[in-house]
C-alpha atoms as a PDB file:
ATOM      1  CA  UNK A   1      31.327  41.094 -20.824  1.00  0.00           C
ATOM      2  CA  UNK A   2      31.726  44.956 -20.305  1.00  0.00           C
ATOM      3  CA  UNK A   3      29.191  47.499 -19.946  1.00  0.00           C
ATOM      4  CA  UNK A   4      27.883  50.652 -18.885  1.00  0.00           C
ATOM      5  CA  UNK A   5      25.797  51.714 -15.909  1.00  0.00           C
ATOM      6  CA  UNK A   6      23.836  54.763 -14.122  1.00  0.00           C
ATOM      7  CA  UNK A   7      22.267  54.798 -10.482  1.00  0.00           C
ATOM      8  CA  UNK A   8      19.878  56.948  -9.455  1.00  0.00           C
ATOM      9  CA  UNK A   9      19.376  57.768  -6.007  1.00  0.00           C
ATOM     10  CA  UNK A  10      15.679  57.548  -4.869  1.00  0.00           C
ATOM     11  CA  UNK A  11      15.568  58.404  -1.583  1.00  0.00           C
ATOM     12  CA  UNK A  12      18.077  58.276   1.790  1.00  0.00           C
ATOM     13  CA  UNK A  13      18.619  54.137   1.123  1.00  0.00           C
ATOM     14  CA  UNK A  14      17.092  53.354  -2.702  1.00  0.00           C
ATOM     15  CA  UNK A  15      18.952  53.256  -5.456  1.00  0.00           C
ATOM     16  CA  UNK A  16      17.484  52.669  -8.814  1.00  0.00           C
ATOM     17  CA  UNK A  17      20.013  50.954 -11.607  1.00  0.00           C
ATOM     18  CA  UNK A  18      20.159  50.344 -15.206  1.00  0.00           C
ATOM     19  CA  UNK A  19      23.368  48.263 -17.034  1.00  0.00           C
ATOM     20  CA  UNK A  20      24.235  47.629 -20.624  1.00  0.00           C
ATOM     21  CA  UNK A  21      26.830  44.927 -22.014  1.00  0.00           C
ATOM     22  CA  UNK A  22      28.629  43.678 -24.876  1.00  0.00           C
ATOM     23  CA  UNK A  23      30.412  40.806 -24.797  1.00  0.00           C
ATOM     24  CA  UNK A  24      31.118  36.657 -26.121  1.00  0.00           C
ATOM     25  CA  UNK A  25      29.422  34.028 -25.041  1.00  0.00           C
ATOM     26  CA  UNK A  26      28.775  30.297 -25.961  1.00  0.00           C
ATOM     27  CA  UNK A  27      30.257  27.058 -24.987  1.00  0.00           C
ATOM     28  CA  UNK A  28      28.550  24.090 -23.472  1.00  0.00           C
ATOM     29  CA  UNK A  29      26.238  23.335 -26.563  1.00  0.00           C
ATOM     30  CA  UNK A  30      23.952  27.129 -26.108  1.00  0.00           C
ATOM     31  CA  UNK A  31      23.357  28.665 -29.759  1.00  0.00           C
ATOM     32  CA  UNK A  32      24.647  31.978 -29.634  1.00  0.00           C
ATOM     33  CA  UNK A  33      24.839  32.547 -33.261  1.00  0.00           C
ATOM     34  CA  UNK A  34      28.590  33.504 -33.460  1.00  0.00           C
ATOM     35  CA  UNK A  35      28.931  34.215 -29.871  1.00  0.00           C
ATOM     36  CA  UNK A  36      28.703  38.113 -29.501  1.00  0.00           C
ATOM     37  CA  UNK A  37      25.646  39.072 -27.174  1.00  0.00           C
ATOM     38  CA  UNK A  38      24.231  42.327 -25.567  1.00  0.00           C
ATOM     39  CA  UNK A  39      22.535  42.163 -21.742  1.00  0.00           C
ATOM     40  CA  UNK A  40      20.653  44.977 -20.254  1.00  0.00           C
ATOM     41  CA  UNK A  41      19.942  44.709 -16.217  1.00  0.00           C
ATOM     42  CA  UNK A  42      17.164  46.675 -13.992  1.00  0.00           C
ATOM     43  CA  UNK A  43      18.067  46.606 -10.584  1.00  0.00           C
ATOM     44  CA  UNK A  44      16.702  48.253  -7.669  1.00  0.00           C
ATOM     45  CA  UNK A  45      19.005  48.566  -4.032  1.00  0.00           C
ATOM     46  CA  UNK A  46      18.099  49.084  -0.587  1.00  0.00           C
ATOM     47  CA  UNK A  47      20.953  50.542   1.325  1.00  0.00           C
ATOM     48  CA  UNK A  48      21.740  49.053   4.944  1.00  0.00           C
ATOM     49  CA  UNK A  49      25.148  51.102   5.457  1.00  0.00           C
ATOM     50  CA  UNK A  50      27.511  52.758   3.432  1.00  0.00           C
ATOM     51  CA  UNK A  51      29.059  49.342   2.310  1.00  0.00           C
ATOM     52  CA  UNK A  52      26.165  46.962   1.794  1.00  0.00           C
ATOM     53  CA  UNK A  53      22.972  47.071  -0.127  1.00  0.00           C
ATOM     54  CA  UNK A  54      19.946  44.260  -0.903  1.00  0.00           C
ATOM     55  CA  UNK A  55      19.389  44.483  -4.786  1.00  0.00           C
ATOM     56  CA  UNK A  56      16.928  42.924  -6.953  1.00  0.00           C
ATOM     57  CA  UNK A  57      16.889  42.669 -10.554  1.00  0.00           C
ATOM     58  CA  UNK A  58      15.816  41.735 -13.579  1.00  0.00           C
ATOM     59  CA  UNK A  59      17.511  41.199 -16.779  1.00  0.00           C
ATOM     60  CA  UNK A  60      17.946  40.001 -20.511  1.00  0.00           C
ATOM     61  CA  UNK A  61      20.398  38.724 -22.522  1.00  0.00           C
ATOM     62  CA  UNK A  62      20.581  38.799 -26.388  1.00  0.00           C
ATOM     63  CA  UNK A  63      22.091  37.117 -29.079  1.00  0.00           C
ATOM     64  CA  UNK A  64      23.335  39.818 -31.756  1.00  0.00           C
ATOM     65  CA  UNK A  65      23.912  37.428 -35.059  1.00  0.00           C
ATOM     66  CA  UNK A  66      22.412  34.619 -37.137  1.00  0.00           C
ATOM     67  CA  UNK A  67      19.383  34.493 -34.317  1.00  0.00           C
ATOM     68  CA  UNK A  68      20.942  32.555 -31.957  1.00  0.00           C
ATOM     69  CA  UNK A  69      18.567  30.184 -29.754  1.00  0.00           C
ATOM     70  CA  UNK A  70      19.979  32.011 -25.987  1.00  0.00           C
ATOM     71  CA  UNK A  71      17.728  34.524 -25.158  1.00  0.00           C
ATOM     72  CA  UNK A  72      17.043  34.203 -21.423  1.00  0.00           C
ATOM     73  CA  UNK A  73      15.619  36.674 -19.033  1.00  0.00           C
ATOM     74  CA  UNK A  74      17.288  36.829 -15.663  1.00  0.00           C
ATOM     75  CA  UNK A  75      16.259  37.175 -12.103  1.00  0.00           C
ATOM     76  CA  UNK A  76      18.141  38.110  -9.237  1.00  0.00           C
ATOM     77  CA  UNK A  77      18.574  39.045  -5.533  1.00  0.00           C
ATOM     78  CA  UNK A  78      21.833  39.300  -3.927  1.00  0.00           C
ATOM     79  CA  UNK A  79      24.005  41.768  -1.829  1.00  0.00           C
ATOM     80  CA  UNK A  80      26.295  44.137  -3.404  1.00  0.00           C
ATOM     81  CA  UNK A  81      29.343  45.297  -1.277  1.00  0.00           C
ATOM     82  CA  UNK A  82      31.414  49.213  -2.454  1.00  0.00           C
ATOM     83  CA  UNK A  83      34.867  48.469  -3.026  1.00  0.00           C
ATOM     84  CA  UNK A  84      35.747  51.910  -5.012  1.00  0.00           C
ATOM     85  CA  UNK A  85      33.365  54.958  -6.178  1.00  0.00           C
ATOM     86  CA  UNK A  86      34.474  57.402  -9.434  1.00  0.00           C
ATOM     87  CA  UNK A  87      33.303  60.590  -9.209  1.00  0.00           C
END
């Protein structure tokens, strides 16, 4: 999948996120109707150094023909680690 994102600082150590995504998907017997889905993600990140943040999330995924069955909503915690920043 590929997608588009925007953080928004909230403070010294929270970050606010939002993603978008297009992409295929199927296999292993889920009904995607044709395959091609769209996912949006919420996340929020709490900073503890300049490499590694806590995030949790929430997200949805969409099926975007013939009304596939797979619409899930996602949760998620993890750690995210900066390899690169564009500015």
């Amino acid at each position: 999948m590929l997608g588009l994102g925007y953080a928004l600082p909230l403070g010294e150590r929270w970050t606010a996120s939002i993603e978008g995504h297009l992409g295929a998907a199927g296999g292993g017997g889920i009904d995607t109707g044709g395959g091609l889905v769209a996912a949006g993600r919420l996340e929020l990140d709490y900073a503890l150094n300049d490499a590694l943040a806590i995030s949790a999330g929430v997200g949805k995924m969409q099926t975007l023909r013939g009304g596939g069955g797979a619409k899930p909503v996602t949760f998620h915690l993890g750690l995210k680690t900066a390899f690169t920043t564009f500015h």
